[in-house]
Structures are given as C-alpha cells and as structure tokens.
N, C-alpha and C. Protein backbone atom coordinates (compact mmCIF):
# COMPACT_ATOMS: atom_id res chain seq x y z
N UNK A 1 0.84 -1.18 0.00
CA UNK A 1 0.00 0.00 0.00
C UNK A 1 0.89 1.24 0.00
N UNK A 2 0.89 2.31 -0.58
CA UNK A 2 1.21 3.43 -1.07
C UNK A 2 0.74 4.24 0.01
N UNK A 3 1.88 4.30 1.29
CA UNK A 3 0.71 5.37 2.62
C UNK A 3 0.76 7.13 2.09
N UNK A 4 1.62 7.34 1.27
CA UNK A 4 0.81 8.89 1.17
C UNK A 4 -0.18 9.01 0.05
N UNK A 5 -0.35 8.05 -0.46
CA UNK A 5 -2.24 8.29 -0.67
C UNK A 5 -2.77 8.16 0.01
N UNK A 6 -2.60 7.84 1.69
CA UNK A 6 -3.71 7.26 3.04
C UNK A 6 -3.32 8.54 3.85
N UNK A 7 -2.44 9.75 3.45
CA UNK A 7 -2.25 10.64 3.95
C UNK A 7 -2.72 12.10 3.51
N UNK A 8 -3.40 12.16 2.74
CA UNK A 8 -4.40 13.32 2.44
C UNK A 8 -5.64 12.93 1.51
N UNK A 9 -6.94 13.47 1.73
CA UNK A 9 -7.93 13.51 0.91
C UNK A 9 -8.60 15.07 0.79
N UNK A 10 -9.22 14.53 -0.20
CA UNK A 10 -10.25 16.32 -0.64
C UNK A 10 -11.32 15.96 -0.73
N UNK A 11 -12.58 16.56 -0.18
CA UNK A 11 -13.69 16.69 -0.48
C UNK A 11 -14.21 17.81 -1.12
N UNK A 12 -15.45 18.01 -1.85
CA UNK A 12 -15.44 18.83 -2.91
C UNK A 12 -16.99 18.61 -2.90
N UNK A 13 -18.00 19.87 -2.50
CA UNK A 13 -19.63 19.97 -2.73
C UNK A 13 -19.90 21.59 -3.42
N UNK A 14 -20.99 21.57 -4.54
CA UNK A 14 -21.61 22.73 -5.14
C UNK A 14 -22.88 22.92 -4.54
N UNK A 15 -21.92 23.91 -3.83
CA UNK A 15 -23.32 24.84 -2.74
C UNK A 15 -24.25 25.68 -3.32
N UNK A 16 -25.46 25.77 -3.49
CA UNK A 16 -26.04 27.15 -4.22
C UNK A 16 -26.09 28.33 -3.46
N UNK A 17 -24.84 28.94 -2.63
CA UNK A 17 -24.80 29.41 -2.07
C UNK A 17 -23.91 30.45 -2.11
N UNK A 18 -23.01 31.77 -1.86
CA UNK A 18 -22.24 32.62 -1.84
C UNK A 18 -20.63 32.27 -1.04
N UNK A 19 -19.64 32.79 -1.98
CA UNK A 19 -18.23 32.83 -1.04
C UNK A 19 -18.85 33.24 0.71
N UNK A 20 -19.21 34.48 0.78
CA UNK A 20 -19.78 34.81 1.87
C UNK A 20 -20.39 33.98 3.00
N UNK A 21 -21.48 33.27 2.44
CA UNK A 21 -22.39 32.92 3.03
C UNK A 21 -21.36 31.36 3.43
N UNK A 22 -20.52 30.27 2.72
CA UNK A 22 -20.22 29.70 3.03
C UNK A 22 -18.73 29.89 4.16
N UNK A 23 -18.10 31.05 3.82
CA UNK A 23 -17.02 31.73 4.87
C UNK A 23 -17.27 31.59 6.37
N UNK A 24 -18.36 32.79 6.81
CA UNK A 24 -19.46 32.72 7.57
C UNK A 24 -20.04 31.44 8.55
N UNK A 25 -20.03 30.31 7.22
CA UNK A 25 -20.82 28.53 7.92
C UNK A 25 -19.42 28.00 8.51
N UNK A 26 -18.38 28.75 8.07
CA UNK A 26 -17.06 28.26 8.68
C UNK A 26 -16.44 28.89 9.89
N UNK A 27 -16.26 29.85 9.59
CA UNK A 27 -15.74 30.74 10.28
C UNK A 27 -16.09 31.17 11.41
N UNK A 28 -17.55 31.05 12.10
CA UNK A 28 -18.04 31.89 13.17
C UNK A 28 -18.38 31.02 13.68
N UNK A 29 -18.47 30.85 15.29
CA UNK A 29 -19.16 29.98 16.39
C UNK A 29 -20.96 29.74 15.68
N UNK A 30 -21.25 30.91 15.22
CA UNK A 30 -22.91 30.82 14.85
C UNK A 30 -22.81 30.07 13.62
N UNK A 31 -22.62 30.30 12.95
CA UNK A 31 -22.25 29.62 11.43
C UNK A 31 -21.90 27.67 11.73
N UNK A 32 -21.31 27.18 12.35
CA UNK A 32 -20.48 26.15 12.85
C UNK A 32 -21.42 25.53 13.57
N UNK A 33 -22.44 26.21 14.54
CA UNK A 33 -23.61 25.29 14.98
C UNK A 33 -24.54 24.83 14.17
N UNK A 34 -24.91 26.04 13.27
CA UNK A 34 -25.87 25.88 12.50
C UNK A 34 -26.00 24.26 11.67
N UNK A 35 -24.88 23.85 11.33
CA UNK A 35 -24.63 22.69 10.31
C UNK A 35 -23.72 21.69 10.88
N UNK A 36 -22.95 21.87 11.56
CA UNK A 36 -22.05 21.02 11.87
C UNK A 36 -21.95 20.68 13.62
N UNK A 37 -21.81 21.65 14.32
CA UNK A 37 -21.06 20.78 16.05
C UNK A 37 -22.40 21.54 16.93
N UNK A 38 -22.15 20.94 17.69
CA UNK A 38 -23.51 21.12 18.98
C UNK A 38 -22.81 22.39 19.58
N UNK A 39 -21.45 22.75 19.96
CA UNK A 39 -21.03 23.38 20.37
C UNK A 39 -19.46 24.01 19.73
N UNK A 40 -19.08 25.13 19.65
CA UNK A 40 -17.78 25.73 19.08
C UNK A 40 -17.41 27.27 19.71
N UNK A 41 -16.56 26.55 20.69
CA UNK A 41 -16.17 27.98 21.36
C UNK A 41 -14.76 28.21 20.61
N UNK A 42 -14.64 29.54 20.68
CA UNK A 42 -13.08 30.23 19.99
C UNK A 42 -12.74 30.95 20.90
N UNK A 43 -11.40 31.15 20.86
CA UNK A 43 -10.68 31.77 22.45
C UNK A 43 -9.57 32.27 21.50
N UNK A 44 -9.41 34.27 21.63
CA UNK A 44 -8.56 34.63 21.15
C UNK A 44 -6.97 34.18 21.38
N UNK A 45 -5.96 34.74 20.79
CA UNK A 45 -4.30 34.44 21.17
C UNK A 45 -4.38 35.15 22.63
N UNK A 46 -4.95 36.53 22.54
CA UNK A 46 -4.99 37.00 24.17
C UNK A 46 -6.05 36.44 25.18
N UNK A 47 -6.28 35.07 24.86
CA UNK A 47 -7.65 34.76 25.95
C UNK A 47 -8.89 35.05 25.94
N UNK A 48 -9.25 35.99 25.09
CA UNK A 48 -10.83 36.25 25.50
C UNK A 48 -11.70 35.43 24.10
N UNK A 49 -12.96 35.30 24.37
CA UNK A 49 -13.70 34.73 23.99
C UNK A 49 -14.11 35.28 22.93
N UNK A 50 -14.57 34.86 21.75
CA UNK A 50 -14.81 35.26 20.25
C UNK A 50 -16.04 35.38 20.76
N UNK A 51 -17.05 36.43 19.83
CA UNK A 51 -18.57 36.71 19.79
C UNK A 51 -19.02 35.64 19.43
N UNK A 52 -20.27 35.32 19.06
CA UNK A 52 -20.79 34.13 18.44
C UNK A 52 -20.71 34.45 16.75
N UNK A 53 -20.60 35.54 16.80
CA UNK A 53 -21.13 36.16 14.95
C UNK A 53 -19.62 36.30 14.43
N UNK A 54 -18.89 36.71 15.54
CA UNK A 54 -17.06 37.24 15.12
C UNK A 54 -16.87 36.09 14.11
N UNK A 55 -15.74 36.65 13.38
CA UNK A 55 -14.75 35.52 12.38
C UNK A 55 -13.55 35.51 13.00
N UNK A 56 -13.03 33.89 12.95
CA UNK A 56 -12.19 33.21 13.99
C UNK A 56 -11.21 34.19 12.98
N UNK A 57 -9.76 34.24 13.47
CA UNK A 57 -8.91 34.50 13.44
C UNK A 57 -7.11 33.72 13.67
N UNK A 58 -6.17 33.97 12.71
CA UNK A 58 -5.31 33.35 12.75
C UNK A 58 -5.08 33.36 14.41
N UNK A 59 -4.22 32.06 15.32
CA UNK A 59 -3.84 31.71 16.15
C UNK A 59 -4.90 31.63 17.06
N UNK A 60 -6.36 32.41 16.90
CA UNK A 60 -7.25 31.34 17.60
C UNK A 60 -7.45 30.03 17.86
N UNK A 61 -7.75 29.06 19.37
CA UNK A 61 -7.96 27.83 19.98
C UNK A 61 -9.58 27.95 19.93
N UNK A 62 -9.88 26.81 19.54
CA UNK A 62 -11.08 26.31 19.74
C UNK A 62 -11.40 24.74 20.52
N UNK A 63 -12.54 24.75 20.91
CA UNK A 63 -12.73 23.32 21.18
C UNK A 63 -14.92 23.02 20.76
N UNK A 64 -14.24 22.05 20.21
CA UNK A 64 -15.65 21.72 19.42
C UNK A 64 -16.58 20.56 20.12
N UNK A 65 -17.47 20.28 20.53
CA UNK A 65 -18.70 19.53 21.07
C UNK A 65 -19.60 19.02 19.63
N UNK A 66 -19.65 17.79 19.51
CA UNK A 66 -20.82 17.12 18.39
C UNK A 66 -22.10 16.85 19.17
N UNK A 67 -23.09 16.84 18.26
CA UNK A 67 -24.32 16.60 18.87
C UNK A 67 -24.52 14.58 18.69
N UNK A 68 -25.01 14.20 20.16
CA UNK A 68 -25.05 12.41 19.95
C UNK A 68 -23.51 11.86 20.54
N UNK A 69 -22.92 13.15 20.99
CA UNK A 69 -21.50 12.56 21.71
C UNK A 69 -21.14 13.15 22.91
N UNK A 70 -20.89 12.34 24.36
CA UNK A 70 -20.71 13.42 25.65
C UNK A 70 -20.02 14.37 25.54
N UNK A 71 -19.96 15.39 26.66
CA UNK A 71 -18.61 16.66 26.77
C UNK A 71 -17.24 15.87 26.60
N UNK A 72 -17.14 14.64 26.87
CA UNK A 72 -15.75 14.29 27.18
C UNK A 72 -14.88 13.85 26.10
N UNK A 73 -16.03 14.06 24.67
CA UNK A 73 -15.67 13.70 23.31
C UNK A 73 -15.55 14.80 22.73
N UNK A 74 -14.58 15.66 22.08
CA UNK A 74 -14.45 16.83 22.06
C UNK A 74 -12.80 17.38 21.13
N UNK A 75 -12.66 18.04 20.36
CA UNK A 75 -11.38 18.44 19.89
C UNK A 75 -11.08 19.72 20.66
N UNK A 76 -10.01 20.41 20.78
CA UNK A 76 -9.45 21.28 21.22
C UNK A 76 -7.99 21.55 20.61
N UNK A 77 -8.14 22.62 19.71
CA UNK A 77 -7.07 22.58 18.23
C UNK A 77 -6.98 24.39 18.25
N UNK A 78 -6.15 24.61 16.58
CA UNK A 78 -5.96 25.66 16.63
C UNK A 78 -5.88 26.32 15.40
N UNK A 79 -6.81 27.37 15.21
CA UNK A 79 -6.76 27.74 13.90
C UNK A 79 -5.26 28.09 13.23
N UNK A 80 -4.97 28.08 12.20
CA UNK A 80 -3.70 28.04 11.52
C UNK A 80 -3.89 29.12 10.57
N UNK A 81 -4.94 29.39 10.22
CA UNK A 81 -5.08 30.98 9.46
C UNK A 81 -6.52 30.62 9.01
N UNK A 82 -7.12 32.45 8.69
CA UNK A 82 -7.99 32.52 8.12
C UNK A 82 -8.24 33.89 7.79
N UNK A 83 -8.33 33.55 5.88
CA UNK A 83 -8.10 35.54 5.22
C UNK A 83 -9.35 36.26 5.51
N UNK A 84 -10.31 35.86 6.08
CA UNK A 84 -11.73 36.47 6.46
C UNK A 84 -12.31 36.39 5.05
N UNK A 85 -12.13 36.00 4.12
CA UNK A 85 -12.73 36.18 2.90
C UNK A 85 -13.47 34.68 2.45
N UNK A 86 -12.52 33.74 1.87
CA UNK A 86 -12.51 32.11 1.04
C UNK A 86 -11.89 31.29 1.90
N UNK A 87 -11.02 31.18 3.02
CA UNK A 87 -10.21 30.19 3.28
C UNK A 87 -9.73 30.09 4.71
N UNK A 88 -9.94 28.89 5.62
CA UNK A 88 -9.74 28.42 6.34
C UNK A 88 -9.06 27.41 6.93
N UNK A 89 -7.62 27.08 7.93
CA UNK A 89 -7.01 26.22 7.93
C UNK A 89 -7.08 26.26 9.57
N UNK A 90 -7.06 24.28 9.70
CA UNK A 90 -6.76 24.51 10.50
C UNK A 90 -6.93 23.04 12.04
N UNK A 91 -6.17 22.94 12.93
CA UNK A 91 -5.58 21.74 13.13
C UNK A 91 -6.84 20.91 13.52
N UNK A 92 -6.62 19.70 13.23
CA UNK A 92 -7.52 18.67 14.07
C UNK A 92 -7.22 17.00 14.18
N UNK A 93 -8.49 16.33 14.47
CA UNK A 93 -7.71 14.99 14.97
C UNK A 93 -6.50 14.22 14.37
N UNK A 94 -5.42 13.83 15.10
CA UNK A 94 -4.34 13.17 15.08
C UNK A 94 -3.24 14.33 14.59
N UNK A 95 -3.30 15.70 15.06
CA UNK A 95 -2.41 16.92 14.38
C UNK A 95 -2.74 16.97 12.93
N UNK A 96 -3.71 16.57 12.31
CA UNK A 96 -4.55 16.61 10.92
C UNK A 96 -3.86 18.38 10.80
N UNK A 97 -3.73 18.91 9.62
CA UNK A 97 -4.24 20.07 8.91
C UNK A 97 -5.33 19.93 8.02
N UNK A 98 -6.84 20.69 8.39
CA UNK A 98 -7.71 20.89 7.59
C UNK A 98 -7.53 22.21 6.72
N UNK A 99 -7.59 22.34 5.57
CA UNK A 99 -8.09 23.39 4.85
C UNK A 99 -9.36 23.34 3.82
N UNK A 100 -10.29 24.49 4.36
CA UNK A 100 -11.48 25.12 3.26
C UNK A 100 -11.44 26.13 3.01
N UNK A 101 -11.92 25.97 1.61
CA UNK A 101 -11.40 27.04 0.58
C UNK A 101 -12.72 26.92 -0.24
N UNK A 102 -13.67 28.22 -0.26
CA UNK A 102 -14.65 28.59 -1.26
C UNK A 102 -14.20 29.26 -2.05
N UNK A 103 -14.72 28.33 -3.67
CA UNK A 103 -14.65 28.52 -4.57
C UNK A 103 -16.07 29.02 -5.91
N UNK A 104 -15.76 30.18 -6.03
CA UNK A 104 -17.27 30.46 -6.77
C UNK A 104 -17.08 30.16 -8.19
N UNK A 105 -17.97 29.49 -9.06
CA UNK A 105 -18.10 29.06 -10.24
C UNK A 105 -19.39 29.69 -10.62
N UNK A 106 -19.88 30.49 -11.04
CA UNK A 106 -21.34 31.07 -11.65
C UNK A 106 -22.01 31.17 -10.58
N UNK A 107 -23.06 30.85 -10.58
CA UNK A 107 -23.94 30.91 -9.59
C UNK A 107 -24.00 30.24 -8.16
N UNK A 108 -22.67 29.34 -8.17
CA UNK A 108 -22.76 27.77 -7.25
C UNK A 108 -21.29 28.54 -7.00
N UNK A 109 -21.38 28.06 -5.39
CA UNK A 109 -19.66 28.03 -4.68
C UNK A 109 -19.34 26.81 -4.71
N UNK A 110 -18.19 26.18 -4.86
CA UNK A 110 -17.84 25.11 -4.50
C UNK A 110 -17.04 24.88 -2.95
N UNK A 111 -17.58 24.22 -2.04
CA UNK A 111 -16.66 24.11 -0.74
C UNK A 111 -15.71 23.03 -0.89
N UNK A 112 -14.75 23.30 -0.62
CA UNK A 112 -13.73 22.42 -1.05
C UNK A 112 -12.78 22.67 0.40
N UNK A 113 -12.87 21.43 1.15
CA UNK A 113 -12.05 20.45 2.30
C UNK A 113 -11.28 19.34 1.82
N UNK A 114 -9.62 19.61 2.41
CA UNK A 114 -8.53 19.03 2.09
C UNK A 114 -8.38 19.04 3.36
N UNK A 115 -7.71 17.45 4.05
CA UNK A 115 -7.46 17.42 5.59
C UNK A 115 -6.04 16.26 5.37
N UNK A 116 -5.05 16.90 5.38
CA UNK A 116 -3.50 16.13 5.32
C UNK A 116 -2.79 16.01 6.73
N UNK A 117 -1.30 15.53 6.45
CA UNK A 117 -1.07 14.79 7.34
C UNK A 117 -1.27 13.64 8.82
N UNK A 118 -2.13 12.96 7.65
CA UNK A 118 -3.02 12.50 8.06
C UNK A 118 -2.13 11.01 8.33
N UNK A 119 -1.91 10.12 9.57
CA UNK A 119 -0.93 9.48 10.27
C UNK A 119 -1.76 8.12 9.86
N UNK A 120 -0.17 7.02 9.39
CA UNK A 120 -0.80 5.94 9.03
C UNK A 120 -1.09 4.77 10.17
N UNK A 121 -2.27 4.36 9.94
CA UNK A 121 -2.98 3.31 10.67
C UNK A 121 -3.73 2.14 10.05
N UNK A 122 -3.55 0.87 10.34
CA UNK A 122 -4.02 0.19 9.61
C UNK A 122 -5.23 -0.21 10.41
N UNK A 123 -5.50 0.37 11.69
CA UNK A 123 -6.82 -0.63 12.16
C UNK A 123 -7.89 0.56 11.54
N UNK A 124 -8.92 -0.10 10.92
CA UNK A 124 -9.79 0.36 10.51
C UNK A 124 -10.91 1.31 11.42
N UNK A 125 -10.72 0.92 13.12
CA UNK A 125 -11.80 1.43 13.43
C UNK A 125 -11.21 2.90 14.51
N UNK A 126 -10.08 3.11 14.30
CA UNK A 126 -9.33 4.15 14.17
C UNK A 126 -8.69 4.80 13.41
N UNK A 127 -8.96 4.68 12.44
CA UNK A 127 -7.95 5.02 10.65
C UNK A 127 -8.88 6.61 10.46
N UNK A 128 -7.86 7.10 10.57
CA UNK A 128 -8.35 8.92 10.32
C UNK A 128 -9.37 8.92 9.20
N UNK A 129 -8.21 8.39 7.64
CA UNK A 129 -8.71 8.84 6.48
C UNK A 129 -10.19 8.25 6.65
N UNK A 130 -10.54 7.31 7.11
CA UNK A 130 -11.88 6.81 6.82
C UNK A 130 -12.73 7.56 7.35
N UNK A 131 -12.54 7.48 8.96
CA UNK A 131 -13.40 8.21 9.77
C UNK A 131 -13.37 9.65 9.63
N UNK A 132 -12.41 10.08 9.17
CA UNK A 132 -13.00 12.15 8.75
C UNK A 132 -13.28 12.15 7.58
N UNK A 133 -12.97 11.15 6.65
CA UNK A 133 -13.47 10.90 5.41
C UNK A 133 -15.12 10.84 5.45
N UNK A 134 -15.42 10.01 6.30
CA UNK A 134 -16.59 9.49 6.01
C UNK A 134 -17.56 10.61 6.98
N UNK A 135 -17.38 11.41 7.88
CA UNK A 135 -17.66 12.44 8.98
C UNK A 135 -17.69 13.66 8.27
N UNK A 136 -16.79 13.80 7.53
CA UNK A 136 -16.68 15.23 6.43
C UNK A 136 -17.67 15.41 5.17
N UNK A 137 -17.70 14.13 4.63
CA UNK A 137 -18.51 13.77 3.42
C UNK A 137 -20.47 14.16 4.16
N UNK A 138 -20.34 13.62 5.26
CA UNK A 138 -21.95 14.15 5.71
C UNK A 138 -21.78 15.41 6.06
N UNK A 139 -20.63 15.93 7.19
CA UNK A 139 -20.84 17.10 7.32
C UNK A 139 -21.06 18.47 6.14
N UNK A 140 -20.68 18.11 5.19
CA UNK A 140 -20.53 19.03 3.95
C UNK A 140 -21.70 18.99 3.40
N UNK A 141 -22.72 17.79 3.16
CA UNK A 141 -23.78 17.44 2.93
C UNK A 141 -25.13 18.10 3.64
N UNK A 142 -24.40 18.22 4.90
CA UNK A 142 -25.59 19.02 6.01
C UNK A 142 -25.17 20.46 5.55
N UNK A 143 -24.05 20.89 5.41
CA UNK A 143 -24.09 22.46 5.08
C UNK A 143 -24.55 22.78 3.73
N UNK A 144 -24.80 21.85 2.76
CA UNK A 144 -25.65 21.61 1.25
C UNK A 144 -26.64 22.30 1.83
N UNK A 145 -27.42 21.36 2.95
CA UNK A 145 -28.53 21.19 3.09
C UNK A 145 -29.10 22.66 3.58
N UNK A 146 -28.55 22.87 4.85
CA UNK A 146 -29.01 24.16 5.23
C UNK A 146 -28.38 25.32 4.49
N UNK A 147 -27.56 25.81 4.15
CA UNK A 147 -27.90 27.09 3.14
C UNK A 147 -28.22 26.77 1.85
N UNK A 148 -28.99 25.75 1.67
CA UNK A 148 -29.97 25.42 0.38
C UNK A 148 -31.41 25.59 0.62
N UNK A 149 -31.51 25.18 1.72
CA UNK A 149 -32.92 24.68 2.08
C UNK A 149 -33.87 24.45 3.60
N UNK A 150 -32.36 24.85 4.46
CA UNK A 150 -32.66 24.69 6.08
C UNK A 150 -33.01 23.35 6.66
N UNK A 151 -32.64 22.58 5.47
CA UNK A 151 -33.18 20.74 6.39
C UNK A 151 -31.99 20.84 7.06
N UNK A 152 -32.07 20.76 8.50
CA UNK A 152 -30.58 20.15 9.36
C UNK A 152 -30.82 18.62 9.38
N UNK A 153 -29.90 17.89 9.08
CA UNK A 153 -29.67 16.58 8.97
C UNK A 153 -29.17 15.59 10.23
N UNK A 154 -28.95 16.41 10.84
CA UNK A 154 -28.19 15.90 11.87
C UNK A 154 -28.75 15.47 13.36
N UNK A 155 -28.25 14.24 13.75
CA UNK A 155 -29.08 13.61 14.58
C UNK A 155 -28.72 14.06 15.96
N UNK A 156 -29.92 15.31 17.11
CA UNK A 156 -29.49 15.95 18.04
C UNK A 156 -30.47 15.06 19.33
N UNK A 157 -31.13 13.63 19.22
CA UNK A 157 -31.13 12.87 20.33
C UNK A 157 -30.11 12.29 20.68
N UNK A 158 -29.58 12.50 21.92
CA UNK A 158 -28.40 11.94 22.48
C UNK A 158 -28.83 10.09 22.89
N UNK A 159 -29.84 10.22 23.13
CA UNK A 159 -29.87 8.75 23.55
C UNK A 159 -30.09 8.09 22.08
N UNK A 160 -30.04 8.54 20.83
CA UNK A 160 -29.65 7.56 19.96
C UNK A 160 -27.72 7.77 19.71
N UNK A 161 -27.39 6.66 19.56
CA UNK A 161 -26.29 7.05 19.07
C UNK A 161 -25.35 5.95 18.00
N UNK A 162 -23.77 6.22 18.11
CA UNK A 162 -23.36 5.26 16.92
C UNK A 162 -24.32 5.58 15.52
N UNK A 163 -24.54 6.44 15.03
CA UNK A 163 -25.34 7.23 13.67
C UNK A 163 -24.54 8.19 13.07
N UNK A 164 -24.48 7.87 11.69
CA UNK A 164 -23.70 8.61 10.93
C UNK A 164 -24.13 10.49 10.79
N UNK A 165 -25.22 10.68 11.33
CA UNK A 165 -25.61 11.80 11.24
C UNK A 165 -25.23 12.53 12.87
N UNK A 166 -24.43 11.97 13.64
CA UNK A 166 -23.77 12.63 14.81
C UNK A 166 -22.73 12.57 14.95
C-alpha cells in the first residue's frame, strides 16, 4: 500500500450558495452550529472569547462539542489561518491540517475540504482517512442542506447514538 495516498484527501460539494455565506458557515461559532457541532467555542491568542457572529482569526484555539456525543468527546485545536474572505485552515484529529477554501463558479460556490497529514494506521476502526473521510462527506452534505434549504440533517437525540448523522 502506497501510505501517502492514506495521507491526504479532498472533499469537494456545489453549494447554491455565496463565497460569503459559506465563509461565515465556517468561520463563526454561529455559522459552525448551525450545520455542523452542537457546540464551538473560539478563544482569542490573548484569551478572551470570540462573539458568536465574530470571524475566527489566525492563532485562535477552539474546542468543538458534536451533537449524539458526551462533553468528554471533544477536539481542542488551533486555527492556523484565516483571510476572512474564502479560506480556512486549521488543526484537528491526530495533528490533521484541515483546509477550506470557497470557490465560486457562476452561480454555485464550490466548498472544497482538504485534511493532510493525516498518520498511518491500519486498524480500521481508528484510521483517520476513513473516519474524517466518512464524517466530512456528511458534514458538507448538512451544510448543502441548510444554506440550500434549512433541512438540518443531523441527529441531536443523544440517547440515539453510533449514527452517521452525529
């Protein structure tokens, strides 16, 4: 097996939606609930707490909460940059680098997530590429959903769980 093909993937969805509007679903604690985590706090380089509406900022820490998973399941990472405009980087599970980058084509943005250095593992039920592979591919799907159409997809009973939609 060839491990740096098991060391980066791209995902790639046509949003009918704006550079803006998808920046925004990234970038801000409000934006970030809406579609993706139950919870997303940002904590400036000097300590204080991002607004809910603010756009994160290079060397901002965050720590993220999913909905269908306790407090004690949780990332706590660090943004790596973000131009306030198209593009967002930035660390996560196993020292991952994520980057998104909106791309406008006519009327449709394209969101486009690349998540590298991504550490080789052969047990399957810890193997990054699969599991953010397969976690990213819905999450991108739910942000389709709501700035298309407002269906949230995502499963917010805690007593169901093990579901691809949490």
């Amino acid at each position: 097996m060839n491990n740096s093909s098991w060391s980066v993937f791209t995902k790639r969805i046509p949003v009918k939606a704006s550079v803006e509007q998808i920046y925004r679903a990234w970038a801000t604690q409000e934006g970030l609930e809406q579609w993706f985590l139950r919870s997303a706090i940002f904590t400036s380089s000097d300590k204080k707490s991002r607004e809910r509406t603010a756009f994160i900022q290079k060397g901002d820490t965050f720590t993220w909460h999913w909905h269908g998973y306790p407090d004690t399941v949780f990332e706590k990472r660090e943004v790596i940059d973000a131009n306030g405009k198209d593009q967002i980087q930035f660390t996560f599970s196993g020292d991952c680098l994520v980057t998104v980058t909106a791309l406008p084509i006519g009327d449709i943005t394209i969101c486009e997530l690349t998540q590298e250095n991504i550490p080789s593992d052969n047990n399957p039920s810890t193997n990054l590429y699969i599991g953010c592979g397969e976690g990213w591919t819905f999450y991108l799907a739910n942000l389709k959903s709501i700035l298309e159409g407002g269906v949230d997809l995502r499963n917010k009973d805690n007593t169901i769980t093990k579901v691809i939609n949490s």
